[in-house]
C-alpha atoms as a PDB file:
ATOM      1  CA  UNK A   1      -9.659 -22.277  -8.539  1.00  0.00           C
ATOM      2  CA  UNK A   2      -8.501 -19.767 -11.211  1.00  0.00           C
ATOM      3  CA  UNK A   3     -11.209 -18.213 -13.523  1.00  0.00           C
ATOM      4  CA  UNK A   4     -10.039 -16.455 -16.803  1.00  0.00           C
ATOM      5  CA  UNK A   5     -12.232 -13.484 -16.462  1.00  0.00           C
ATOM      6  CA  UNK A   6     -12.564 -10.869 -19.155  1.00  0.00           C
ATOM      7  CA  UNK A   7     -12.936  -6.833 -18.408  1.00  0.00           C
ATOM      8  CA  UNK A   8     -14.666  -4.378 -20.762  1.00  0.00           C
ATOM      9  CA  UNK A   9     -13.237  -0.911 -19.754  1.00  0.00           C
ATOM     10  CA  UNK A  10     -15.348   2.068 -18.173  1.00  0.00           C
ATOM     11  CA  UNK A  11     -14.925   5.698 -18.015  1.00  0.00           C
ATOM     12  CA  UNK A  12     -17.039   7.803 -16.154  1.00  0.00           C
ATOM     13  CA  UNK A  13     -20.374   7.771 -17.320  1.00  0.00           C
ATOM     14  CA  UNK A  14     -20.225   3.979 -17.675  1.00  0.00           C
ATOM     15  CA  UNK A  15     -19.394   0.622 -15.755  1.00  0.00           C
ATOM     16  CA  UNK A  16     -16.653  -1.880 -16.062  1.00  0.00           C
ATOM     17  CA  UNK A  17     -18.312  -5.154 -17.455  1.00  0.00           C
ATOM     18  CA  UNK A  18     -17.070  -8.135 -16.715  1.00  0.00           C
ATOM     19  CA  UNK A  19     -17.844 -11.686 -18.085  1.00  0.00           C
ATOM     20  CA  UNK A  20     -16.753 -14.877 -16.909  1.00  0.00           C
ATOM     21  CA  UNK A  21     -16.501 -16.991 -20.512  1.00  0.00           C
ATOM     22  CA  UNK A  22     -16.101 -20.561 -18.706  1.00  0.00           C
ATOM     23  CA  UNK A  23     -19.149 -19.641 -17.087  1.00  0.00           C
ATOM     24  CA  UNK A  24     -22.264 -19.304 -19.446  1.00  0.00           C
ATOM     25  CA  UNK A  25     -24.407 -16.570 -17.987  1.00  0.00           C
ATOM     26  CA  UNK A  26     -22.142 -15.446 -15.461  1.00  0.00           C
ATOM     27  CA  UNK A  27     -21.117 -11.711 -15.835  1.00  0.00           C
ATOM     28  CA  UNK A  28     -20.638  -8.450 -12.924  1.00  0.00           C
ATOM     29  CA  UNK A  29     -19.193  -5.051 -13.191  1.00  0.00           C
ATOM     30  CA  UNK A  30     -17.768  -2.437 -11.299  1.00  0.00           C
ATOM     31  CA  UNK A  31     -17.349   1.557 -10.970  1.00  0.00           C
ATOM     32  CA  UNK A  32     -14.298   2.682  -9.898  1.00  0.00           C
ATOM     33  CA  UNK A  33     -12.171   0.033 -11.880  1.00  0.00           C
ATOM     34  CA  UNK A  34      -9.797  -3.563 -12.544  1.00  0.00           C
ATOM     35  CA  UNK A  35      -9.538  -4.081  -8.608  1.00  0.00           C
ATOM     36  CA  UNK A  36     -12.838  -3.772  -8.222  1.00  0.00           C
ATOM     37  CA  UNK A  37     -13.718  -5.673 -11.153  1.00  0.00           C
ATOM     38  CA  UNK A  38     -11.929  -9.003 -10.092  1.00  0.00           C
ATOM     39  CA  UNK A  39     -13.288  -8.330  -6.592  1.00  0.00           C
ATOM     40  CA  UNK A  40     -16.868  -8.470  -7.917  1.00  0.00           C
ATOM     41  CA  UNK A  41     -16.222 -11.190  -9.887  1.00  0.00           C
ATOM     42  CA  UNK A  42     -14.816 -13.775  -7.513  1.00  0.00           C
ATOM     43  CA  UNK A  43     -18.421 -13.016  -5.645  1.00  0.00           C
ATOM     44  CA  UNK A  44     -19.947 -13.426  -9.024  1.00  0.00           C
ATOM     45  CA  UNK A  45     -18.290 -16.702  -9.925  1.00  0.00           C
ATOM     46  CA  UNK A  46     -18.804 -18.007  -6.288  1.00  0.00           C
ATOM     47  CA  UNK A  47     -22.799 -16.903  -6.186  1.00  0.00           C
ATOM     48  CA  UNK A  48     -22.740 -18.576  -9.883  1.00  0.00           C
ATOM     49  CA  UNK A  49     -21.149 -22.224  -8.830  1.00  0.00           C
ATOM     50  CA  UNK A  50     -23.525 -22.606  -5.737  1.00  0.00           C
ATOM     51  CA  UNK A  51     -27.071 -21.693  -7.957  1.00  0.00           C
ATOM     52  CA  UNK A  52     -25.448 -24.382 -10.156  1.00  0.00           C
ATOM     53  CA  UNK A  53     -24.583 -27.069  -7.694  1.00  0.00           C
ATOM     54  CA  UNK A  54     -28.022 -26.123  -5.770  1.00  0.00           C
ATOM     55  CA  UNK A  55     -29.462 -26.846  -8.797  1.00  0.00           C
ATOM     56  CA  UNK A  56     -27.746 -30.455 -10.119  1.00  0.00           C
ATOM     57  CA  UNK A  57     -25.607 -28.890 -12.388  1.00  0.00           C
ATOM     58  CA  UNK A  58     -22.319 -29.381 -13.243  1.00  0.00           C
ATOM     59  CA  UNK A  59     -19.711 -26.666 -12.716  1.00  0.00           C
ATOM     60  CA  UNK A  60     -16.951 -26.355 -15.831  1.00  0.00           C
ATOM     61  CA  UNK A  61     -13.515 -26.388 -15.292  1.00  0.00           C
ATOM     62  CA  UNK A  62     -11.604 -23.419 -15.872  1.00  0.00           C
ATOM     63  CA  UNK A  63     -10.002 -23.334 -19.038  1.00  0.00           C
ATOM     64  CA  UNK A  64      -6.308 -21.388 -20.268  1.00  0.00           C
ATOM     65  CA  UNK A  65      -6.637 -17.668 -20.729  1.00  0.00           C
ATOM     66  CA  UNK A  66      -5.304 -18.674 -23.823  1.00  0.00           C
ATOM     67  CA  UNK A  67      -8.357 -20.293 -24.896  1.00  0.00           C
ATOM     68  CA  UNK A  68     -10.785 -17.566 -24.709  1.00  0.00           C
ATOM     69  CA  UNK A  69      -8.186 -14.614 -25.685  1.00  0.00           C
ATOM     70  CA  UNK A  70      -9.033 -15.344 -29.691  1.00  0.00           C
ATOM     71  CA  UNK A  71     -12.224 -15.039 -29.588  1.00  0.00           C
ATOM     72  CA  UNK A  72     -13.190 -11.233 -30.952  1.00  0.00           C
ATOM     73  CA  UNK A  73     -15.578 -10.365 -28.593  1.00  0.00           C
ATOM     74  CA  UNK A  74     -13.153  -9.759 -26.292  1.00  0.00           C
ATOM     75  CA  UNK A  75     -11.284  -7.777 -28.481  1.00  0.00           C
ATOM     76  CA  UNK A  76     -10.004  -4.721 -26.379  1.00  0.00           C
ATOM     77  CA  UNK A  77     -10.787  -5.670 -23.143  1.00  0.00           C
ATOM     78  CA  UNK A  78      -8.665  -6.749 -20.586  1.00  0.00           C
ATOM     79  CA  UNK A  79      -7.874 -10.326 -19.595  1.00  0.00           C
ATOM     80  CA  UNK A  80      -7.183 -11.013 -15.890  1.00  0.00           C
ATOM     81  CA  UNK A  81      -7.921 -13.943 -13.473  1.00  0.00           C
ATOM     82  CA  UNK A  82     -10.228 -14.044 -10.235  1.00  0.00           C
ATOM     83  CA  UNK A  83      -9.273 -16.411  -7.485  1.00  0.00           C
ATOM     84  CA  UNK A  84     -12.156 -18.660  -5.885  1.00  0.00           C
ATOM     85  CA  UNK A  85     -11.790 -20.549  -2.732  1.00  0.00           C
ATOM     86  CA  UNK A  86     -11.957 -24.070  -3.722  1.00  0.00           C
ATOM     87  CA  UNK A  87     -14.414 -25.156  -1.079  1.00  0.00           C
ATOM     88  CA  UNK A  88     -17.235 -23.363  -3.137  1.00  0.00           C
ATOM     89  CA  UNK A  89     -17.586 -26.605  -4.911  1.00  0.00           C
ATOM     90  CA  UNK A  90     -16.468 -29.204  -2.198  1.00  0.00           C
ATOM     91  CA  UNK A  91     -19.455 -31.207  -1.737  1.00  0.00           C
ATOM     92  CA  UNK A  92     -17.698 -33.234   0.698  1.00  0.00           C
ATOM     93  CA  UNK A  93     -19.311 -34.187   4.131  1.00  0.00           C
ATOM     94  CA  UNK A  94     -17.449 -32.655   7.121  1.00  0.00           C
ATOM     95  CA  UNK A  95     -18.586 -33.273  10.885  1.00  0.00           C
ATOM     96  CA  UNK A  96     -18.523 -30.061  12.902  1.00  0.00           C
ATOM     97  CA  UNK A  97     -19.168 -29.525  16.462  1.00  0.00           C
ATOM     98  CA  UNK A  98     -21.517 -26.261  17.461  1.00  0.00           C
ATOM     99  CA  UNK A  99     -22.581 -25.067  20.901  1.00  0.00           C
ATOM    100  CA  UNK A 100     -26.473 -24.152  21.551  1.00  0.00           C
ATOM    101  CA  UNK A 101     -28.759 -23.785  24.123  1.00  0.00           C
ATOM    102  CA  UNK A 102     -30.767 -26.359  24.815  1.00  0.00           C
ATOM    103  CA  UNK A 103     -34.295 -25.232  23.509  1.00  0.00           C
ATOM    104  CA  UNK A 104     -32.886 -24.001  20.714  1.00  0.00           C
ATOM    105  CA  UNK A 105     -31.706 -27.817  20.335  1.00  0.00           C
ATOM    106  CA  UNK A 106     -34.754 -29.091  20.910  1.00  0.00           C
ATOM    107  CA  UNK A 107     -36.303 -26.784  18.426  1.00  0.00           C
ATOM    108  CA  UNK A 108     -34.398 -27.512  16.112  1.00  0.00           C
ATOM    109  CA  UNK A 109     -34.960 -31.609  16.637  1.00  0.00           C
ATOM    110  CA  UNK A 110     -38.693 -30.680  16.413  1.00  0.00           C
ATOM    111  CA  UNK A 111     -38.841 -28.720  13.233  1.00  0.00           C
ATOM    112  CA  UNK A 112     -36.121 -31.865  12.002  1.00  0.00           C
ATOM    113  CA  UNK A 113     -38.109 -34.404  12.878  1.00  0.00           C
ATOM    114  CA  UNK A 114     -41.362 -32.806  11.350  1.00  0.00           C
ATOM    115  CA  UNK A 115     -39.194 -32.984   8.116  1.00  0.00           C
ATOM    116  CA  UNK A 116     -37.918 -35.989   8.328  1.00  0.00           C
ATOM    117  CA  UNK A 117     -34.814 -34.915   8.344  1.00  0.00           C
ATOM    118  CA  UNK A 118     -31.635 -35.576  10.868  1.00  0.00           C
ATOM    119  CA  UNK A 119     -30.780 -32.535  12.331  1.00  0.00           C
ATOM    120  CA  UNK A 120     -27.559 -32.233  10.058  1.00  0.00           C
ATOM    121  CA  UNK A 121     -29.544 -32.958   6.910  1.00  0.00           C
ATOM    122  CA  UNK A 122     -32.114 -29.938   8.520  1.00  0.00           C
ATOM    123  CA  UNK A 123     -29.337 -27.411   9.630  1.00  0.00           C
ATOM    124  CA  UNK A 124     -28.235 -27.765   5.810  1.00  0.00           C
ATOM    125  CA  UNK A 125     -31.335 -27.407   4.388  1.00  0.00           C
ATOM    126  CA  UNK A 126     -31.652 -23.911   6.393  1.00  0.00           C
ATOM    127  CA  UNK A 127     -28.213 -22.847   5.406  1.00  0.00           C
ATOM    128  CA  UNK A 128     -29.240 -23.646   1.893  1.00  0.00           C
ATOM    129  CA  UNK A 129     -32.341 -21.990   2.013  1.00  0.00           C
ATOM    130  CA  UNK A 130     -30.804 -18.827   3.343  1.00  0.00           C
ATOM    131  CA  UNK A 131     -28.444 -18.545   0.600  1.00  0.00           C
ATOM    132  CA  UNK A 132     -31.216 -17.647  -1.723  1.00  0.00           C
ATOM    133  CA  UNK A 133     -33.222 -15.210   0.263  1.00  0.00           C
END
């Protein structure tokens, strides 16, 4: 996925802003410049899409540079795009094989079945969990 991203210059006494405009809320900056800018913002955009989908929202489509380059806010600043890996927002279920040792297993089926959970449903619960902390 392509997201227009927008980039308010620095200089050396302040930070390069950038906002995200398909994004509401989403927003990052950088010191030393435009690479690190767009860096900072695909880890912005990518942090912003999983609070989203974590949450039940919906995650907008990117729309055309074009779209957001009238708007005068942005007067002045510089329009560039940040790549995402699509798989941010793949929701899709996809079986995996991992290697453990066995009481780690059976931990793990404990603290599952305590939950009620399968052990899939529990291992991405954790992995969920650990995003946020």
């Amino acid at each position: 996925m392509r997201y227009p991203i927008v980039i308010e210059p620095g200089d050396d006494q302040h930070a390069w802003g950038v906002v995200v405009p398909d994004l509401p809320g989403c927003f990052s900056a950088a010191d030393s410049g435009i690479d690190e800018a767009i860096d900072n913002a695909k880890e912005a955009i990518a942090a912003w899409i999983e609070a989203v989908m974590d949450a039940g929202g919906d995650v907008p489509a990117p729309l055309p540079i074009e779209t957001h380059r009238a708007n005068p806010e942005f007067a002045g600043w510089v329009w560039a795009v940040a790549e995402v890996d699509p798989a941010v927002i793949d929701d899709r279920t996809e079986r995996v094989n991992i290697t453990l040792p066995r009481r780690v297993l059976n931990r793990l089926d404990t603290k599952a079945r305590a939950a009620g959970q399968t052990r899939s449903g529990y291992i991405a619960k954790l992995a969920l969990e650990a995003r946020t902390t």
